[in-house]
N, C-alpha and C. Protein backbone atom coordinates (compact mmCIF):
# COMPACT_ATOMS: atom_id res chain seq x y z
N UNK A 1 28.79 -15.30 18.14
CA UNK A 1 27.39 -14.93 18.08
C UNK A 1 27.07 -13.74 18.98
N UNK A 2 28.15 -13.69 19.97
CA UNK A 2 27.82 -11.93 20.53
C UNK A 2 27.78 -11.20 19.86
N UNK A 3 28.86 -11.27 18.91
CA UNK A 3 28.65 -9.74 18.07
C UNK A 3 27.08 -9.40 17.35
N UNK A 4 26.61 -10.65 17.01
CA UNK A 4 25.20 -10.81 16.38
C UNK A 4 23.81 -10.09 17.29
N UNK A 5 24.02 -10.53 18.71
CA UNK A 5 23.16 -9.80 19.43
C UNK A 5 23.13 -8.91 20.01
N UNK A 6 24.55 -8.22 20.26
CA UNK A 6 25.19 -7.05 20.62
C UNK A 6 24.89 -5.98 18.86
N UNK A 7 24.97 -6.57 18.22
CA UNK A 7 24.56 -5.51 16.84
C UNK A 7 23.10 -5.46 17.22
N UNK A 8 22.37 -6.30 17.38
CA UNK A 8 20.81 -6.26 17.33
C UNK A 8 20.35 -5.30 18.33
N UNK A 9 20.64 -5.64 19.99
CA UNK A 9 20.59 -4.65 20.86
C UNK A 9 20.73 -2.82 20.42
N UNK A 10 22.06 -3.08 20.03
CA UNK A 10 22.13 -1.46 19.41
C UNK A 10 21.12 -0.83 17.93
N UNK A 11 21.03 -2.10 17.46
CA UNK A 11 19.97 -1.88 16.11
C UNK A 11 18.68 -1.06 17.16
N UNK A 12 18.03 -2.61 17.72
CA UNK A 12 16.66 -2.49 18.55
C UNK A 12 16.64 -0.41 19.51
N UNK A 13 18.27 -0.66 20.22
CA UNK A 13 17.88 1.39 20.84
C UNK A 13 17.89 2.15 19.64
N UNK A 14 18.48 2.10 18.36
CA UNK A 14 18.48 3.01 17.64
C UNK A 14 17.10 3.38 16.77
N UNK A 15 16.34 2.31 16.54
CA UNK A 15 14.98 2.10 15.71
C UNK A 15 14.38 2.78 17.02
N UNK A 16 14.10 2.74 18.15
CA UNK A 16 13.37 3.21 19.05
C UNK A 16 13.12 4.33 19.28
N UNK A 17 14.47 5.60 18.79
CA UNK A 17 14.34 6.49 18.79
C UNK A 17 13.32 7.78 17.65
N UNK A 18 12.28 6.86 17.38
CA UNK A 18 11.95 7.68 16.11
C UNK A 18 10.75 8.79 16.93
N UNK A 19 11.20 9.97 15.97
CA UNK A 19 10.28 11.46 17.08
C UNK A 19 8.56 11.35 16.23
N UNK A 20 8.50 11.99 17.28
CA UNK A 20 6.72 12.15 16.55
C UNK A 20 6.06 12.37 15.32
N UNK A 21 7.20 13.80 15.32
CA UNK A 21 6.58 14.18 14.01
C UNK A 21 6.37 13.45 12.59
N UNK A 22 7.14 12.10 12.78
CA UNK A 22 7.37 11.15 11.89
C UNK A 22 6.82 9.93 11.72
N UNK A 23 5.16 10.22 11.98
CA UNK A 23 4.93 9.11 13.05
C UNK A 23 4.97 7.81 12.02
N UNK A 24 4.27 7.92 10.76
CA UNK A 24 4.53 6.94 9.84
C UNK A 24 6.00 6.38 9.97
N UNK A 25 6.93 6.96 9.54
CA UNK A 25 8.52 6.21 9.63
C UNK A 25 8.62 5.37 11.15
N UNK A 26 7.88 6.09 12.31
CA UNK A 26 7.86 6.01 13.66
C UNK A 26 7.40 4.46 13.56
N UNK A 27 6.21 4.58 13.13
CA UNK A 27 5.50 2.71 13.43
C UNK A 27 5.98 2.27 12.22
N UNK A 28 7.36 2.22 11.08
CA UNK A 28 7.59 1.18 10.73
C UNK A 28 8.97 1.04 11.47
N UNK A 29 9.68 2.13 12.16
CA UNK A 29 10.51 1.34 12.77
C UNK A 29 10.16 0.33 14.14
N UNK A 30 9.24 1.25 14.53
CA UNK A 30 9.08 0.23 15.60
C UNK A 30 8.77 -1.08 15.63
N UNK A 31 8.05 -1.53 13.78
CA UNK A 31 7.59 -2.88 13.49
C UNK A 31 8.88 -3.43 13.33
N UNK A 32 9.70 -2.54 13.03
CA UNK A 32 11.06 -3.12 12.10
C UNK A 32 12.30 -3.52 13.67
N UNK A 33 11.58 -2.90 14.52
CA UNK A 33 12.49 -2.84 16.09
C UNK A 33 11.80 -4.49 16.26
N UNK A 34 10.30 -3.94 16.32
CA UNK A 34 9.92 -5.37 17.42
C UNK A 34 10.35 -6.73 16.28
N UNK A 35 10.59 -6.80 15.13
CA UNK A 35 10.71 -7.79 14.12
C UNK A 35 12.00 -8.18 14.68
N UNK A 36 13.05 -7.35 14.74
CA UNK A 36 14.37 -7.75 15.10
C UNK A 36 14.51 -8.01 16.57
N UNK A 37 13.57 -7.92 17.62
CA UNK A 37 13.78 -8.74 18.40
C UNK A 37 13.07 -9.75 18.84
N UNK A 38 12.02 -9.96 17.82
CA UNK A 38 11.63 -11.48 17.72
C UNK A 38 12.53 -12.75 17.23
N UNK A 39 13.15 -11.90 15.94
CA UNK A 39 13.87 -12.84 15.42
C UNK A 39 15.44 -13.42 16.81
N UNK A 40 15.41 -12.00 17.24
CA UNK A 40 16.44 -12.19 18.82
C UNK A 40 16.38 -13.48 19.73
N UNK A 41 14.99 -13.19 19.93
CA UNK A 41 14.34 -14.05 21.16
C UNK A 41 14.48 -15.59 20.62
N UNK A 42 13.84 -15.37 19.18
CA UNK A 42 13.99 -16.80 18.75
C UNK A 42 15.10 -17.79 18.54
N UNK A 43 16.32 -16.67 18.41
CA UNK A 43 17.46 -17.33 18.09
C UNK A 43 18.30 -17.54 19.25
N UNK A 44 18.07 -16.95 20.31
CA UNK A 44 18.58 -17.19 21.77
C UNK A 44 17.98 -18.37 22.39
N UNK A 45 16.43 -18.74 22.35
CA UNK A 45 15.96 -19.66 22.30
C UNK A 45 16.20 -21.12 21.50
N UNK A 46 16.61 -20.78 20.64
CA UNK A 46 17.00 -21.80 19.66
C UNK A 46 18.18 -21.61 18.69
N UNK A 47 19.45 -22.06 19.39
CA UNK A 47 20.25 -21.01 18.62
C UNK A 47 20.74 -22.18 17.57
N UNK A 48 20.04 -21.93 16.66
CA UNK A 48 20.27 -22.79 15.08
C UNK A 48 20.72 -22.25 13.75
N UNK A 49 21.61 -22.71 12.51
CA UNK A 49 21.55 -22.08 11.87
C UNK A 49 20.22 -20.96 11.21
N UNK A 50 19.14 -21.42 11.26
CA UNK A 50 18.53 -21.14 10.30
C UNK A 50 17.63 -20.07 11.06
N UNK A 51 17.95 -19.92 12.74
CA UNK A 51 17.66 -18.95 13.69
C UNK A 51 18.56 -17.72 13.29
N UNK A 52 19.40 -17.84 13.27
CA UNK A 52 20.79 -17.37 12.88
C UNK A 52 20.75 -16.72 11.77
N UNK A 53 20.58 -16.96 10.73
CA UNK A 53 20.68 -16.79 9.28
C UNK A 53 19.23 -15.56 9.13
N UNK A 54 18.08 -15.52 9.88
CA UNK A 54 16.77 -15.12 10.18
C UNK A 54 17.37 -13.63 10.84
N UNK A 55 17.99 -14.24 11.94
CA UNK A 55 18.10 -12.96 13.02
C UNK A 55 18.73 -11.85 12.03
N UNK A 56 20.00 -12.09 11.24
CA UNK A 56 20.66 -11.56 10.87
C UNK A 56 19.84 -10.69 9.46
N UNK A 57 19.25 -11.62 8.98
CA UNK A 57 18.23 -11.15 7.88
C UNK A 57 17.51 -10.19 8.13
N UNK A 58 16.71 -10.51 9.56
CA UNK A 58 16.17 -9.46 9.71
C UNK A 58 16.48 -8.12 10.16
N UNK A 59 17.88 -7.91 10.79
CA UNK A 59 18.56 -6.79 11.09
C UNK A 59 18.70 -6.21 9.86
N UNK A 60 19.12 -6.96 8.54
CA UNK A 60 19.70 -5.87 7.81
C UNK A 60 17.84 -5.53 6.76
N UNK A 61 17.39 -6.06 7.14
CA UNK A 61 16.20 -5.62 6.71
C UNK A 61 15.54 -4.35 7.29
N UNK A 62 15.79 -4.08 8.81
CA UNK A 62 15.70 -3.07 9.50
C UNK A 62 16.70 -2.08 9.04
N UNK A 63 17.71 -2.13 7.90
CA UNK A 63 18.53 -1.44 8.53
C UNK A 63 18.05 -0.57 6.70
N UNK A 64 17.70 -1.27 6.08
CA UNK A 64 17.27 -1.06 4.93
C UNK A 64 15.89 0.09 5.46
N UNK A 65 15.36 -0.53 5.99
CA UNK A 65 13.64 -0.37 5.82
C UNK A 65 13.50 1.91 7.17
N UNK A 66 14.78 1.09 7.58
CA UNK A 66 14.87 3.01 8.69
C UNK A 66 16.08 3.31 8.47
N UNK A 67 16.78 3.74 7.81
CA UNK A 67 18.15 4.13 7.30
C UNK A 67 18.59 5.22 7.98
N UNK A 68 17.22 6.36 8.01
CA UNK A 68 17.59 7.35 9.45
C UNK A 68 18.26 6.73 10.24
N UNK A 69 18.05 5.64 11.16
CA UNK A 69 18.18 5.68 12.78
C UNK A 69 18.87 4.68 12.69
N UNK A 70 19.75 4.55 11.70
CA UNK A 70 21.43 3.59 11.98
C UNK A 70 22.71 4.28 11.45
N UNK A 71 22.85 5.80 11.59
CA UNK A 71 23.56 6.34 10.50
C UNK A 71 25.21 6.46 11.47
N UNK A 72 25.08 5.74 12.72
CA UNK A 72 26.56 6.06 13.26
C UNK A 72 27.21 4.68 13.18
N UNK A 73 26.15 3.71 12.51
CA UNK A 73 26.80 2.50 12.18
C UNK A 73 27.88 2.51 10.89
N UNK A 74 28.46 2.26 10.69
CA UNK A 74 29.73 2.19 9.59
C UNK A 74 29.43 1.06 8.54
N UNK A 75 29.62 1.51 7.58
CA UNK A 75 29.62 0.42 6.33
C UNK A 75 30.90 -1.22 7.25
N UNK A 76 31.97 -0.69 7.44
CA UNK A 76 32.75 -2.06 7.79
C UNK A 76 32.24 -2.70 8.68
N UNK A 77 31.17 -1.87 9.91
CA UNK A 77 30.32 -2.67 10.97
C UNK A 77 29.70 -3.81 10.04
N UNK A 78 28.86 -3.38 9.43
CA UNK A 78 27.92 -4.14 8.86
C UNK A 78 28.47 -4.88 7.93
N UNK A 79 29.43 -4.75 7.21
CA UNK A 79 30.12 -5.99 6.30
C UNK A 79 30.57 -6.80 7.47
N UNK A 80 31.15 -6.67 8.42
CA UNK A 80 32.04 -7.69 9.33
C UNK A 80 30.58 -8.47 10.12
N UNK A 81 29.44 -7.55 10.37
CA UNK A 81 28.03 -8.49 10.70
C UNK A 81 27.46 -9.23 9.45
N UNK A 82 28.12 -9.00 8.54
CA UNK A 82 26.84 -9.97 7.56
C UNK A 82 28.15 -10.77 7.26
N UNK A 83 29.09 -10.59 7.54
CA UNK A 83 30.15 -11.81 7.26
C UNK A 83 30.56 -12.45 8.52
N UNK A 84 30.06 -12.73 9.55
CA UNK A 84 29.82 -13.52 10.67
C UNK A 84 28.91 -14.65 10.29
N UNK A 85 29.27 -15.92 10.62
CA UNK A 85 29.09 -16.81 9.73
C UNK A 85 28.23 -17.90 10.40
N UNK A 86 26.99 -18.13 10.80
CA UNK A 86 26.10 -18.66 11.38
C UNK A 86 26.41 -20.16 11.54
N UNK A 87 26.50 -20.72 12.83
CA UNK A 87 26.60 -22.44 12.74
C UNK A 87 25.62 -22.99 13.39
């Protein structure tokens, strides 16, 4: 489950970086930042499948929703995170 919150961490700095001029893309990453570390908090707090299964959901929902500001992530990163297997 490190790898799960260690992906999120790096998700959460990369969504953060969005510049001004963008400000629309700007406040949905940042909804899409603070979403993924709610789902964080919650699953550290409660670390359950269905915390688990959430957290992860919602990363790749972020990752969908700002595609800019994850582009040094690798396709095999993210297959080997969505194939980490929640218990």
């Amino acid at each position: 489950m490190k790898k799960l919150l260690s992906a999120g961490v790096v998700l959460g700095l990369l969504l953060t970086g969005c510049s001004k001029k963008e400000s629309i893309i700007a406040n949905n990453c940042d909804n899409e930042a603070r979403k993924v570390s709610n789902a964080a908090n919650a699953y550290v707090a409660s670390p359950t499948k269905a915390n688990c299964e959430a957290y992860k959901k919602t990363i790749n929902d972020a990752l969908k929703n700002c595609p800019n500001y994850y582009s040094g992530l690798s396709r095999q990163t993210l297959e080997d995170f969505n194939n980490t297997v929640c218990n």
